[in-house]
PDB file of N, CA and C in Angstrom:
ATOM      1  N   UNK A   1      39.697  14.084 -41.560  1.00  0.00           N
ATOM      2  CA  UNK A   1      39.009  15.229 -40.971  1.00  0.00           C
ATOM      3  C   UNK A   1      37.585  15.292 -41.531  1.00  0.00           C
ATOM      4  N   UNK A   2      36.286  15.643 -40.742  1.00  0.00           N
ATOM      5  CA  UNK A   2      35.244  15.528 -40.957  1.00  0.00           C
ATOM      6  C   UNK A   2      34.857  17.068 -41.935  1.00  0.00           C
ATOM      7  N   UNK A   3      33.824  16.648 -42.851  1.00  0.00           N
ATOM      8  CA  UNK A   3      33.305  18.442 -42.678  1.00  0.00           C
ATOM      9  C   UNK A   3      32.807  19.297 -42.404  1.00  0.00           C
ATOM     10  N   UNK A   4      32.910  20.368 -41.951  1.00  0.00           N
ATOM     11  CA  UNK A   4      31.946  21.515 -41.230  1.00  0.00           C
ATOM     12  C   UNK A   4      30.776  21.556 -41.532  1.00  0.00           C
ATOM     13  N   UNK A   5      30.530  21.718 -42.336  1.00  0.00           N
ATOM     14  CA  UNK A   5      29.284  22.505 -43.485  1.00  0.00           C
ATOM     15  C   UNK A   5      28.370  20.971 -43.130  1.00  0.00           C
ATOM     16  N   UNK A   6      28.531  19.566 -42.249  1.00  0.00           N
ATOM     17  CA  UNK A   6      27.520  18.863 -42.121  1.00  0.00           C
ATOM     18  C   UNK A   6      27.323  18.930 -40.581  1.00  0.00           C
ATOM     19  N   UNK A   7      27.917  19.761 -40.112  1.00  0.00           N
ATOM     20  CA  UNK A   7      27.641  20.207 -38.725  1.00  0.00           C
ATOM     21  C   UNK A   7      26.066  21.103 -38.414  1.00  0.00           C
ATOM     22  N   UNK A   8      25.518  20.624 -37.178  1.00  0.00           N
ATOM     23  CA  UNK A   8      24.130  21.258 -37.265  1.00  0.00           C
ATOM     24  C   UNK A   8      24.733  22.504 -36.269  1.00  0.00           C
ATOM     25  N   UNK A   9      24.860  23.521 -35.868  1.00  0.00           N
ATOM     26  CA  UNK A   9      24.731  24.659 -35.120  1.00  0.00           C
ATOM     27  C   UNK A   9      23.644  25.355 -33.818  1.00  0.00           C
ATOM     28  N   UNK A  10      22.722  24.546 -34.499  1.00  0.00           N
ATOM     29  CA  UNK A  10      21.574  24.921 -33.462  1.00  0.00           C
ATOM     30  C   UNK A  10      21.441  24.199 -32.258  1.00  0.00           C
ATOM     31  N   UNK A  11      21.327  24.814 -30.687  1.00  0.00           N
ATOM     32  CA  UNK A  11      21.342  23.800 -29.816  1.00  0.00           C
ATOM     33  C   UNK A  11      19.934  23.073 -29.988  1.00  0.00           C
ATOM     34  N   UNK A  12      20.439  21.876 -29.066  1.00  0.00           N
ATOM     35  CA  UNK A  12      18.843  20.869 -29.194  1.00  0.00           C
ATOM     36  C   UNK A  12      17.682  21.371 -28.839  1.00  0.00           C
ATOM     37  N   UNK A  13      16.561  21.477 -29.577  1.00  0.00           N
ATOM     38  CA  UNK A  13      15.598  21.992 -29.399  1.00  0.00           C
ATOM     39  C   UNK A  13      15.440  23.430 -29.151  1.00  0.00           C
ATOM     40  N   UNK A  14      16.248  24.182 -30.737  1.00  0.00           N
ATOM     41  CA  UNK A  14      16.354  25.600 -30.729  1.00  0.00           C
ATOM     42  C   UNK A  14      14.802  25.948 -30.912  1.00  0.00           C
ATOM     43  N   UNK A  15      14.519  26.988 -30.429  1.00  0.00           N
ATOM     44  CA  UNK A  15      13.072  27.637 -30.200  1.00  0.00           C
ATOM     45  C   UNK A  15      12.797  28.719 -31.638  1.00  0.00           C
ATOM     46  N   UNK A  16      14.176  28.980 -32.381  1.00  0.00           N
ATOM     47  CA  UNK A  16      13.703  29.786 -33.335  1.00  0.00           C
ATOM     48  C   UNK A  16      13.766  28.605 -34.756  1.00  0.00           C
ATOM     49  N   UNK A  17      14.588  27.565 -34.568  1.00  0.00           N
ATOM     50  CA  UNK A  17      13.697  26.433 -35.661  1.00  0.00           C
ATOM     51  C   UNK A  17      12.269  25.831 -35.846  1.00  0.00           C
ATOM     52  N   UNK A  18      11.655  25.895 -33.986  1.00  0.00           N
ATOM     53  CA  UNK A  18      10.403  25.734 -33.626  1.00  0.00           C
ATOM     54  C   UNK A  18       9.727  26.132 -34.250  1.00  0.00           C
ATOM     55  N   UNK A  19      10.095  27.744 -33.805  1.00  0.00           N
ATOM     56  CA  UNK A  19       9.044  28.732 -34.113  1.00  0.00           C
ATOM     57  C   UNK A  19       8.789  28.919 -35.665  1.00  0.00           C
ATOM     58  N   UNK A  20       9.962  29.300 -36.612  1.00  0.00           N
ATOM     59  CA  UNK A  20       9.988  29.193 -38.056  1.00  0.00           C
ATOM     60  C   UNK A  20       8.579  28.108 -38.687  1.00  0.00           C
ATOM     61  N   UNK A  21       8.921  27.209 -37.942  1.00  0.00           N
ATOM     62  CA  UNK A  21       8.384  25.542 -38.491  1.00  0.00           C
ATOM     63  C   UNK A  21       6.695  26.280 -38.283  1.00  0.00           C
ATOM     64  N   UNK A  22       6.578  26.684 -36.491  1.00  0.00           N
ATOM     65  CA  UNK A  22       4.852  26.944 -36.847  1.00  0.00           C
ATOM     66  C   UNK A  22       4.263  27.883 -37.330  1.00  0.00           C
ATOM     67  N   UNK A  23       5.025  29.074 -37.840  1.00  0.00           N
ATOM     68  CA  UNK A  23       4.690  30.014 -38.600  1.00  0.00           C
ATOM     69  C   UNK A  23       4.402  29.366 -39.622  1.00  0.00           C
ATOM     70  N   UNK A  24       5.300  28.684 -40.410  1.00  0.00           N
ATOM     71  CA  UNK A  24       5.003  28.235 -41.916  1.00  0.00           C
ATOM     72  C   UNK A  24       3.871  27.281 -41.767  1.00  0.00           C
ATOM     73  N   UNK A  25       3.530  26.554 -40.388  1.00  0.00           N
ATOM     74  CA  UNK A  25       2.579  25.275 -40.207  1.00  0.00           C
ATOM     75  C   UNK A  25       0.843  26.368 -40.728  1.00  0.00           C
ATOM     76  N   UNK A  26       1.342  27.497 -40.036  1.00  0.00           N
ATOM     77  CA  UNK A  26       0.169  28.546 -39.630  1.00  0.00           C
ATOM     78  C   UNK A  26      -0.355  29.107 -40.963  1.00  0.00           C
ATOM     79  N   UNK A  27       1.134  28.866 -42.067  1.00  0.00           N
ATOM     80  CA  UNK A  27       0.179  29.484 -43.273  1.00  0.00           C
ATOM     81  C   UNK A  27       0.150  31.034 -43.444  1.00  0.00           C
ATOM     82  N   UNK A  28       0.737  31.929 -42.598  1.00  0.00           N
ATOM     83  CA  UNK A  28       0.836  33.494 -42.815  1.00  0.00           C
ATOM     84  C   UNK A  28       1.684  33.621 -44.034  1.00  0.00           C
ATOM     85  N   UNK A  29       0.732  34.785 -44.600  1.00  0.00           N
ATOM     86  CA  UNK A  29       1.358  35.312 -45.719  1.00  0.00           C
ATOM     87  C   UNK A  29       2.772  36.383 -44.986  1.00  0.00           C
ATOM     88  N   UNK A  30       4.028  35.580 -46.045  1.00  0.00           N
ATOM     89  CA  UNK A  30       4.694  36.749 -45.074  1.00  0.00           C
ATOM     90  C   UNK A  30       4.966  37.892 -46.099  1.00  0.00           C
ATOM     91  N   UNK A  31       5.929  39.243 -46.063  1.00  0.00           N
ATOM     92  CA  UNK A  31       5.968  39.729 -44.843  1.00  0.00           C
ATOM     93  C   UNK A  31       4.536  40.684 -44.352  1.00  0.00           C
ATOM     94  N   UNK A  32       4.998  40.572 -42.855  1.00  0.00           N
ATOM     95  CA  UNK A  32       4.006  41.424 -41.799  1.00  0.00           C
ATOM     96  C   UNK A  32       5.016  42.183 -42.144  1.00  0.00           C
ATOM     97  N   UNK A  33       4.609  43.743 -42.192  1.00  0.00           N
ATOM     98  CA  UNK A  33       5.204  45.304 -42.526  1.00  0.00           C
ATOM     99  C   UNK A  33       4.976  45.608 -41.191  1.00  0.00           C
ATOM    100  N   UNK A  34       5.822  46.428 -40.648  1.00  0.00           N
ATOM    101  CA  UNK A  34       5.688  47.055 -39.177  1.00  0.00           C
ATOM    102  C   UNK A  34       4.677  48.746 -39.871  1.00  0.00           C
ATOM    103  N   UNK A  35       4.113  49.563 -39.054  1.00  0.00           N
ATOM    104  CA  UNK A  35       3.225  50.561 -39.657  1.00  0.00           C
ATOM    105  C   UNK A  35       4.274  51.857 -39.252  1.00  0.00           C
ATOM    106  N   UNK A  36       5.449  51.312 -38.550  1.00  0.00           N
ATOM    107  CA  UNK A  36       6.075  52.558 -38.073  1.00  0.00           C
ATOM    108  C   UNK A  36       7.243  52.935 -38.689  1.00  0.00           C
ATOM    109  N   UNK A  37       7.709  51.635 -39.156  1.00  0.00           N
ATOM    110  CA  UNK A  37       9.400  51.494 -39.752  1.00  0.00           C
ATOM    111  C   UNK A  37       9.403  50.393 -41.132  1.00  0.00           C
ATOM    112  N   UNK A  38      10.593  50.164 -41.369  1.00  0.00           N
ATOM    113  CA  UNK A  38      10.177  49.057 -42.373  1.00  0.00           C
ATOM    114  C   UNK A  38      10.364  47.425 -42.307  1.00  0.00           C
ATOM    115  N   UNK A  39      11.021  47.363 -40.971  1.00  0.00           N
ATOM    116  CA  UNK A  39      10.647  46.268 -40.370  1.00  0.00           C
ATOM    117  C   UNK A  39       9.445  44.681 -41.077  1.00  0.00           C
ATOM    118  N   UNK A  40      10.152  43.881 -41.627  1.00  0.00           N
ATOM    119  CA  UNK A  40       9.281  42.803 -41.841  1.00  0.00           C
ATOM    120  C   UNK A  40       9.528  41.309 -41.071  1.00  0.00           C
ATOM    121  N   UNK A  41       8.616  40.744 -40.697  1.00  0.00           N
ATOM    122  CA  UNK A  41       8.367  39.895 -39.831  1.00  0.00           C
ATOM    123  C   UNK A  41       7.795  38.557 -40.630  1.00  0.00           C
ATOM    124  N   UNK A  42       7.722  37.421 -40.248  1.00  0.00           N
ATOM    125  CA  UNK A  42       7.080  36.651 -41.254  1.00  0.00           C
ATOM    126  C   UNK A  42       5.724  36.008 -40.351  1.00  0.00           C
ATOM    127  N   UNK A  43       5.688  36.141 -39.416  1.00  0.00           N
ATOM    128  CA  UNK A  43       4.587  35.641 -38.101  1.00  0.00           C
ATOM    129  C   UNK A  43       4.107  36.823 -37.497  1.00  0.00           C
ATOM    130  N   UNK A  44       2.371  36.841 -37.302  1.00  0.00           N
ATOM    131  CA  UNK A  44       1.916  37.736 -36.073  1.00  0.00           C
ATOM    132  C   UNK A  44       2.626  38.135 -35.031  1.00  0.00           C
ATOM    133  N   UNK A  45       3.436  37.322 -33.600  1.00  0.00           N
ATOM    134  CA  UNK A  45       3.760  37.314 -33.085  1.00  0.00           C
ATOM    135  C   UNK A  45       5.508  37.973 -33.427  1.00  0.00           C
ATOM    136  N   UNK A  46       6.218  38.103 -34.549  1.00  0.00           N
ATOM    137  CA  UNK A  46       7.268  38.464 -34.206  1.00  0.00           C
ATOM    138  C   UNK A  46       7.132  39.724 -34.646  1.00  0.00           C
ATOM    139  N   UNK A  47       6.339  40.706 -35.402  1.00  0.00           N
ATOM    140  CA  UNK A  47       5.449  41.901 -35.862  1.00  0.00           C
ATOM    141  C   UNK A  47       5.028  42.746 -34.284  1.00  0.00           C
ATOM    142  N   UNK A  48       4.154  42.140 -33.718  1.00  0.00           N
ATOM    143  CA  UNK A  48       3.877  41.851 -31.995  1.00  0.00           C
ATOM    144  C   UNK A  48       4.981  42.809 -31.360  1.00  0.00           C
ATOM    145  N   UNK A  49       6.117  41.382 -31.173  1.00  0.00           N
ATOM    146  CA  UNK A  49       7.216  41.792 -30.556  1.00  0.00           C
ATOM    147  C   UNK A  49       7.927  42.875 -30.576  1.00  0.00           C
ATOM    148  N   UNK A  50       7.866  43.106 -31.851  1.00  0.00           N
ATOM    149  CA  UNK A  50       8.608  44.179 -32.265  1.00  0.00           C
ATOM    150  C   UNK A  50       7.888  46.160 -32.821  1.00  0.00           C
ATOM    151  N   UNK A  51       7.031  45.277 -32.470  1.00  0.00           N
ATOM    152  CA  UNK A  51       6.228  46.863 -32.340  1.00  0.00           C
ATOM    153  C   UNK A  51       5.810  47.360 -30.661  1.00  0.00           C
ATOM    154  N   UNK A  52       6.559  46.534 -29.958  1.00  0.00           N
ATOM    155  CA  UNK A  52       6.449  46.760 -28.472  1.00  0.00           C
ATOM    156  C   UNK A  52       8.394  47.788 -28.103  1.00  0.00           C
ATOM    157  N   UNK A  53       9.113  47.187 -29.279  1.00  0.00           N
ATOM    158  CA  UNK A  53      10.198  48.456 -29.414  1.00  0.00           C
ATOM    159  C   UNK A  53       9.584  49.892 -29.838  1.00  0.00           C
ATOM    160  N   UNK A  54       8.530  50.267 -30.461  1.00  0.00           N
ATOM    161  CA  UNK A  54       8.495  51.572 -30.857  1.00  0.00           C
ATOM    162  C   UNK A  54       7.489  52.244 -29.241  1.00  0.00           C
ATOM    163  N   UNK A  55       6.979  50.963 -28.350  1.00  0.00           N
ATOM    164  CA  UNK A  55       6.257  51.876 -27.382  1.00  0.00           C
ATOM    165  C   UNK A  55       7.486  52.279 -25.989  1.00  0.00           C
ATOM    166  N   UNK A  56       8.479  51.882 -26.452  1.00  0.00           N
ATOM    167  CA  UNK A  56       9.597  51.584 -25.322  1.00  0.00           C
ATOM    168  C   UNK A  56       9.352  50.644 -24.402  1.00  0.00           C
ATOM    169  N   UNK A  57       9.006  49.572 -24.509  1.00  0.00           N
ATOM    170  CA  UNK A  57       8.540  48.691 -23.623  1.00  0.00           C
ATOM    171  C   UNK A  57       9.511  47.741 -23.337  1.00  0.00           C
ATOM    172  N   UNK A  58      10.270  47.125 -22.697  1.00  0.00           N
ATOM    173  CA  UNK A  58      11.391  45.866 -22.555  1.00  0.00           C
ATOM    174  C   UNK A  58      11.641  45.235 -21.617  1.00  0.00           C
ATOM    175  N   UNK A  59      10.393  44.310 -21.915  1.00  0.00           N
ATOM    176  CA  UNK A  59      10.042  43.185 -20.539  1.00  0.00           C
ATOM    177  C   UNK A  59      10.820  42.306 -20.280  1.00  0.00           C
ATOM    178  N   UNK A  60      12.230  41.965 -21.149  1.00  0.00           N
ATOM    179  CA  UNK A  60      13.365  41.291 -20.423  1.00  0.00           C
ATOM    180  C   UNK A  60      14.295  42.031 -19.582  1.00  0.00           C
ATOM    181  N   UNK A  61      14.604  41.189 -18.717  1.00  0.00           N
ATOM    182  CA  UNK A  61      15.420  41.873 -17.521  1.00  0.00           C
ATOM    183  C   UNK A  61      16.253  41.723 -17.387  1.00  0.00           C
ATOM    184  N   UNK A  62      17.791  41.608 -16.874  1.00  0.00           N
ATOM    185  CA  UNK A  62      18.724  40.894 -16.669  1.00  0.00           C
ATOM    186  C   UNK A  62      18.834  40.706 -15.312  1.00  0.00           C
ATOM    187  N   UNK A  63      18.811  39.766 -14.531  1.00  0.00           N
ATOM    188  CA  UNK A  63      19.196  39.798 -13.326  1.00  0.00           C
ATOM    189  C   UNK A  63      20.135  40.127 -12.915  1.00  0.00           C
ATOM    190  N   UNK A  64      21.314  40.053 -13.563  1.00  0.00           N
ATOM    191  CA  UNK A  64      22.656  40.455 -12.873  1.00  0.00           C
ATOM    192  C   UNK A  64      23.251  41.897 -13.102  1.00  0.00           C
ATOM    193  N   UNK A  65      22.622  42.279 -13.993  1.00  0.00           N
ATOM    194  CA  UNK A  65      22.679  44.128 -14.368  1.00  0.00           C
ATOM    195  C   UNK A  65      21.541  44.976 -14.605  1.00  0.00           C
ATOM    196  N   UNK A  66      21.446  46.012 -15.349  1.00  0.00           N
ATOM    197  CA  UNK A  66      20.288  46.619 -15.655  1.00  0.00           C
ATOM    198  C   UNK A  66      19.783  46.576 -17.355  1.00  0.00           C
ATOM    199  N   UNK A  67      20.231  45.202 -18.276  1.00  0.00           N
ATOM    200  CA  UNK A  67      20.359  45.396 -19.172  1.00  0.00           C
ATOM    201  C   UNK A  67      18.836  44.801 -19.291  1.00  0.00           C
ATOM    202  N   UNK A  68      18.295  45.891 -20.531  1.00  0.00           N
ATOM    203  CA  UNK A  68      16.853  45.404 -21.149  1.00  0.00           C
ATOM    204  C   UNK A  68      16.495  45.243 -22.280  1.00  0.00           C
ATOM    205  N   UNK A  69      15.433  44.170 -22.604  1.00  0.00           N
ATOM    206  CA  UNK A  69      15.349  44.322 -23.841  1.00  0.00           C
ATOM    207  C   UNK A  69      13.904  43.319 -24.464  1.00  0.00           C
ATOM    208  N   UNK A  70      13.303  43.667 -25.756  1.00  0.00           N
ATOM    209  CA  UNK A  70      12.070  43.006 -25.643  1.00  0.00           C
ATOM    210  C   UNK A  70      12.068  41.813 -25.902  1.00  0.00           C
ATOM    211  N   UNK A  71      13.527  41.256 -26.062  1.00  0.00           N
ATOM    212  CA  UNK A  71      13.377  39.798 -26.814  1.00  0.00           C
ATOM    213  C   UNK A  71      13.777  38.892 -25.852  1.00  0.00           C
ATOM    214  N   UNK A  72      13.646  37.493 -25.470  1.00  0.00           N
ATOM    215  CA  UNK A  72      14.225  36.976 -24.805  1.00  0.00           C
ATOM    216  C   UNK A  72      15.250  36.111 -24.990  1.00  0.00           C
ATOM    217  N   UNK A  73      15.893  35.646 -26.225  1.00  0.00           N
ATOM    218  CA  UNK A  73      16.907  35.262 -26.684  1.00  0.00           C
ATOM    219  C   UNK A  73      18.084  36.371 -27.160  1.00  0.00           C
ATOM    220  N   UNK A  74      17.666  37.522 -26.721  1.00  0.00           N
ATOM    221  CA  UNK A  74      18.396  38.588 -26.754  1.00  0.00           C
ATOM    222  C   UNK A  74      18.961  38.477 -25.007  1.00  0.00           C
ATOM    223  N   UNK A  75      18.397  38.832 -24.303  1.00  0.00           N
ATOM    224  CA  UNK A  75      18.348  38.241 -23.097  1.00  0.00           C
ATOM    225  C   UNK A  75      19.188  36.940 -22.656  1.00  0.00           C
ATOM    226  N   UNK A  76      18.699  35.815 -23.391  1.00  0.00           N
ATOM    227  CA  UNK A  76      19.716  34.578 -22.662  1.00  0.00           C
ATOM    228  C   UNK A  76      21.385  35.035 -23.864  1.00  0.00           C
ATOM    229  N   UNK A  77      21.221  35.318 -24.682  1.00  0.00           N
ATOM    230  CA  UNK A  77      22.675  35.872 -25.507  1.00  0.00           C
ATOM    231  C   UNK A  77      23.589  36.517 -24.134  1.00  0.00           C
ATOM    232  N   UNK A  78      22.660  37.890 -23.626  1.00  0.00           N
ATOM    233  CA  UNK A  78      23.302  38.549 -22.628  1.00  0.00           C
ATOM    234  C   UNK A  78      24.104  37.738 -21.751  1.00  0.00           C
ATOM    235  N   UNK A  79      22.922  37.566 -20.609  1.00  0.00           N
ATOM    236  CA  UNK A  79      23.921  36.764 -19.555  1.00  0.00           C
ATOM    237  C   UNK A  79      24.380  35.903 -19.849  1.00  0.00           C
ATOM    238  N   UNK A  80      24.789  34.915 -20.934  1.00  0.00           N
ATOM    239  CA  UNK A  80      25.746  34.239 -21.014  1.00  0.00           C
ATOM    240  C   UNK A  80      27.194  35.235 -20.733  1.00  0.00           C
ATOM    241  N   UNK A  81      27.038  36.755 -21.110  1.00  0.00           N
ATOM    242  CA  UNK A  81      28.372  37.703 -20.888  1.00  0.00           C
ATOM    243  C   UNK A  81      28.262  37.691 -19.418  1.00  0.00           C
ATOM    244  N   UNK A  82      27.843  37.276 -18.384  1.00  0.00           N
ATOM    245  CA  UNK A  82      28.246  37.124 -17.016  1.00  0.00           C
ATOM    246  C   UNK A  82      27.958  35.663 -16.536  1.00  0.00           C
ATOM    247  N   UNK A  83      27.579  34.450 -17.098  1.00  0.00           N
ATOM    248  CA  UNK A  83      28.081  32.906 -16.716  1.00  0.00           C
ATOM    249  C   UNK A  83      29.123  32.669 -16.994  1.00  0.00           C
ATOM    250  N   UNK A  84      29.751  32.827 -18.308  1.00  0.00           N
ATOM    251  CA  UNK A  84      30.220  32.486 -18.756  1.00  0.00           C
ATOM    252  C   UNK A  84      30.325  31.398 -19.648  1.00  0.00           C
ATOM    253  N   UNK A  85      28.871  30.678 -19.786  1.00  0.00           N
ATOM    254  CA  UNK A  85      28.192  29.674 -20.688  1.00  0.00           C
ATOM    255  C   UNK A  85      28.636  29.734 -22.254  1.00  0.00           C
ATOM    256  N   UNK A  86      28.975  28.941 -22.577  1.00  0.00           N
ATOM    257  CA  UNK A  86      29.642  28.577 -24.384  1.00  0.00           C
ATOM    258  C   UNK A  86      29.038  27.435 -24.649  1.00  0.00           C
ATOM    259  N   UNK A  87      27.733  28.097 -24.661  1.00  0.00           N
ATOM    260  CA  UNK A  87      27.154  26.394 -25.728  1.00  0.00           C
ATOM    261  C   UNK A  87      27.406  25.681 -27.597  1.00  0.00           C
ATOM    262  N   UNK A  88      27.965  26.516 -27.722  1.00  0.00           N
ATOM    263  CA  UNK A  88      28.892  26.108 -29.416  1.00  0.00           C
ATOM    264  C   UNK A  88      29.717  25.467 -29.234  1.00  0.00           C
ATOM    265  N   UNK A  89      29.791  24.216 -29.423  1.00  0.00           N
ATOM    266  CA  UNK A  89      30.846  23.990 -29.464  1.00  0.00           C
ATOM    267  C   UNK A  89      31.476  23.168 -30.959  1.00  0.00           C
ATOM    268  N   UNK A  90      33.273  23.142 -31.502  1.00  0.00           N
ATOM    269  CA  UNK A  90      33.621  23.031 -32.532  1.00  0.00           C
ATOM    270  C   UNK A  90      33.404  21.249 -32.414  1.00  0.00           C
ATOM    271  N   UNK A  91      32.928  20.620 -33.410  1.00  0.00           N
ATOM    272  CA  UNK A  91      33.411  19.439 -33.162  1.00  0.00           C
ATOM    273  C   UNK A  91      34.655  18.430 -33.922  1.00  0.00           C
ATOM    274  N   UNK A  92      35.714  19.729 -34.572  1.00  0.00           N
ATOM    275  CA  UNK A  92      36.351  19.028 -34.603  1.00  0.00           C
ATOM    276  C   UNK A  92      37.766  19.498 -34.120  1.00  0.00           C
ATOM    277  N   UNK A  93      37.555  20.398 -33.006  1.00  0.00           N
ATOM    278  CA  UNK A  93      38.899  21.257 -32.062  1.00  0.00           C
ATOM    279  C   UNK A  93      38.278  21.486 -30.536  1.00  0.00           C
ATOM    280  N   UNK A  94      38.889  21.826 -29.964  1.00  0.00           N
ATOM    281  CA  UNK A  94      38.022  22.192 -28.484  1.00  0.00           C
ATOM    282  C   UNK A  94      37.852  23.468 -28.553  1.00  0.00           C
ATOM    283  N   UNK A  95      37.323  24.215 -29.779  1.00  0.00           N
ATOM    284  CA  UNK A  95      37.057  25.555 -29.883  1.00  0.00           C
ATOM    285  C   UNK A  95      35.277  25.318 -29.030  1.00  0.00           C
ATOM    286  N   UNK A  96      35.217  26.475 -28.099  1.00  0.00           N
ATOM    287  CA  UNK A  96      33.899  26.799 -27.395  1.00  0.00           C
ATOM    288  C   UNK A  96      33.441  28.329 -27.923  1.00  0.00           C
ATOM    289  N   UNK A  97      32.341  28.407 -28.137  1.00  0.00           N
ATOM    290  CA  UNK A  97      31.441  30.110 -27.847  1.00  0.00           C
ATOM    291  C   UNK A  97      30.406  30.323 -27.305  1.00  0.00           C
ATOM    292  N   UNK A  98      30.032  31.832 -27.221  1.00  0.00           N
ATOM    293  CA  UNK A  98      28.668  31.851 -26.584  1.00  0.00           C
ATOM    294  C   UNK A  98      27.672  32.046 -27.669  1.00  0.00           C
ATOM    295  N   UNK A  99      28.331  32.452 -28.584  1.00  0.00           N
ATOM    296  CA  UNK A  99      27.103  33.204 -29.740  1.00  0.00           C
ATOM    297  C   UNK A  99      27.364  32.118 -31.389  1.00  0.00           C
ATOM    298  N   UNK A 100      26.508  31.362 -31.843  1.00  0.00           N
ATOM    299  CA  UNK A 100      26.241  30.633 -32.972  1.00  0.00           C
ATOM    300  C   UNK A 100      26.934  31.092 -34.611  1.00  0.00           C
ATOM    301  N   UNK A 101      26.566  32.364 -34.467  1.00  0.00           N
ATOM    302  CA  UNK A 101      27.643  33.049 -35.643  1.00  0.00           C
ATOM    303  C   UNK A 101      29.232  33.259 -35.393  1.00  0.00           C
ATOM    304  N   UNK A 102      29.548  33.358 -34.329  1.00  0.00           N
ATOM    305  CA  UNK A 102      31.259  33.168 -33.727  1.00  0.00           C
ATOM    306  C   UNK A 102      31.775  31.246 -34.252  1.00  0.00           C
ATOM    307  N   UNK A 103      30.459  30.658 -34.013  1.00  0.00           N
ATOM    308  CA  UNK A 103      31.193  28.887 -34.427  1.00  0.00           C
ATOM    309  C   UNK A 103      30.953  28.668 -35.791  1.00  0.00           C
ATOM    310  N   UNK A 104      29.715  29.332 -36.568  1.00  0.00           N
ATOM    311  CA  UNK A 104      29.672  28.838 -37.968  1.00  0.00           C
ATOM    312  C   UNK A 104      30.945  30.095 -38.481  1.00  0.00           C
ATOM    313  N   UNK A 105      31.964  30.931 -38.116  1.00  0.00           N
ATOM    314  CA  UNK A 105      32.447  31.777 -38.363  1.00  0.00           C
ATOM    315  C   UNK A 105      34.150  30.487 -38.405  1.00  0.00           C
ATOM    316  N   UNK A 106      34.285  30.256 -37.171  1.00  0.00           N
ATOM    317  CA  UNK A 106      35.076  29.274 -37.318  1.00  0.00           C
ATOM    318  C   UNK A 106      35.372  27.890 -37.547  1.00  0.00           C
ATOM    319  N   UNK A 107      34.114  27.349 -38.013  1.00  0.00           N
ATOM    320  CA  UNK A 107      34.288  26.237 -38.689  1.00  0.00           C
ATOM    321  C   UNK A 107      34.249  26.384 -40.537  1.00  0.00           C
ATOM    322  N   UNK A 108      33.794  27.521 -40.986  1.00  0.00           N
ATOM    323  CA  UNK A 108      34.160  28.110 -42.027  1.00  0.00           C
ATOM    324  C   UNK A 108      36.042  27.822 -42.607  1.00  0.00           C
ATOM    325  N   UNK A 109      36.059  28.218 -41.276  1.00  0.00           N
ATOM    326  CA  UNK A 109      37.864  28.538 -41.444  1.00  0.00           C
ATOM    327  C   UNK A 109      38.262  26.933 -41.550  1.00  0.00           C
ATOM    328  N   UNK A 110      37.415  25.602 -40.500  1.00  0.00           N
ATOM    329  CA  UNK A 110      38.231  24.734 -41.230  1.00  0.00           C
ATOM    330  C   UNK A 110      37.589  24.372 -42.388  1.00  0.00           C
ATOM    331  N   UNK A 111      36.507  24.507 -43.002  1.00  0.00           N
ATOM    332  CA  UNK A 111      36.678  24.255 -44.347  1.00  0.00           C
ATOM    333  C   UNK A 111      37.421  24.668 -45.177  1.00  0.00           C
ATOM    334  N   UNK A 112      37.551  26.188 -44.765  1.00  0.00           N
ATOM    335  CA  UNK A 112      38.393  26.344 -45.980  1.00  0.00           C
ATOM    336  C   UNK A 112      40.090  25.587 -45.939  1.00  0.00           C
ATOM    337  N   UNK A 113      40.239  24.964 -44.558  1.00  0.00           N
ATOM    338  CA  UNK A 113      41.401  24.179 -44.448  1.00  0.00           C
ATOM    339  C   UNK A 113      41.686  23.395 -45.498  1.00  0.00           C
ATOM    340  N   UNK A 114      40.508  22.620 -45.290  1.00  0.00           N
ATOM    341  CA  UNK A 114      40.558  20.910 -45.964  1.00  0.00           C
ATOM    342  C   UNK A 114      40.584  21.163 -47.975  1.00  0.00           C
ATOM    343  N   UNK A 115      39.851  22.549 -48.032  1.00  0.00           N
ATOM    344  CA  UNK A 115      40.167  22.555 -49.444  1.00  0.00           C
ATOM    345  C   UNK A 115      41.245  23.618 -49.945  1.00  0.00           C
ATOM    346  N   UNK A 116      42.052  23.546 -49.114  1.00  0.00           N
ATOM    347  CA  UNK A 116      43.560  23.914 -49.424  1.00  0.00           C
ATOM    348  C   UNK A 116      44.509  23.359 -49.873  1.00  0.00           C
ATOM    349  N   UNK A 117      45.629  23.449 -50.520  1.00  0.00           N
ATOM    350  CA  UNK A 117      46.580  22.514 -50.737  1.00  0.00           C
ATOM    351  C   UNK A 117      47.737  22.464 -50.502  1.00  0.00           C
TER     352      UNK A 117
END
């Protein structure tokens, strides 16, 4: 049996490993303090984002309901609850999910298999 813990989680070409990478490329001192809450951010842009929650603003949409919200990986999370899309997948069971913390949640469990006795 292989082990979990050398499993990568992120789909190919996750946008928040991207993004991490050019923040740190960019050199910002982090944290950005939000001026309204205590909110810290480590990039201009996610400071940005999130000070567009205190104007009520939530330029994601859902097409298939009325659900909103300012983020857009908040957004593709959603409608995966009406595709039915499970991009996690276990690789060493035919366990599927939609959400990344549900698979590092159960591949946990087989580690703790293999160091059982």
């Amino acid at each position: 049996m292989e082990d979990a813990a050398a499993y990568n989680t992120e789909p190919a070409g996750s946008h928040d490993a991207q993004y991490s990478a050019h923040c740190d490329s960019q050199g910002w001192e982090a944290p950005l303090t939000c001026l309204y809450c205590s909110y810290q951010a480590s990039c201009p842009d996610e400071l940005k984002r999130h000070l567009q929650s205190h104007k009520g603003r939530r330029p994601q949409t859902c097409p298939h309901c009325r659900y909103e919200t300012i983020d857009s990986s908040n957004l593709r999370r959603h409608i995966r609850t009406h595709t039915g899309e499970k991009p996690y997948s276990c690789p060493m069971c035919p366990y599927q999910t939609a959400m990344k913390g549900n698979l590092n949640r159960h591949l946990h469990r087989h580690v703790s298999k293999i160091g059982s006795p």
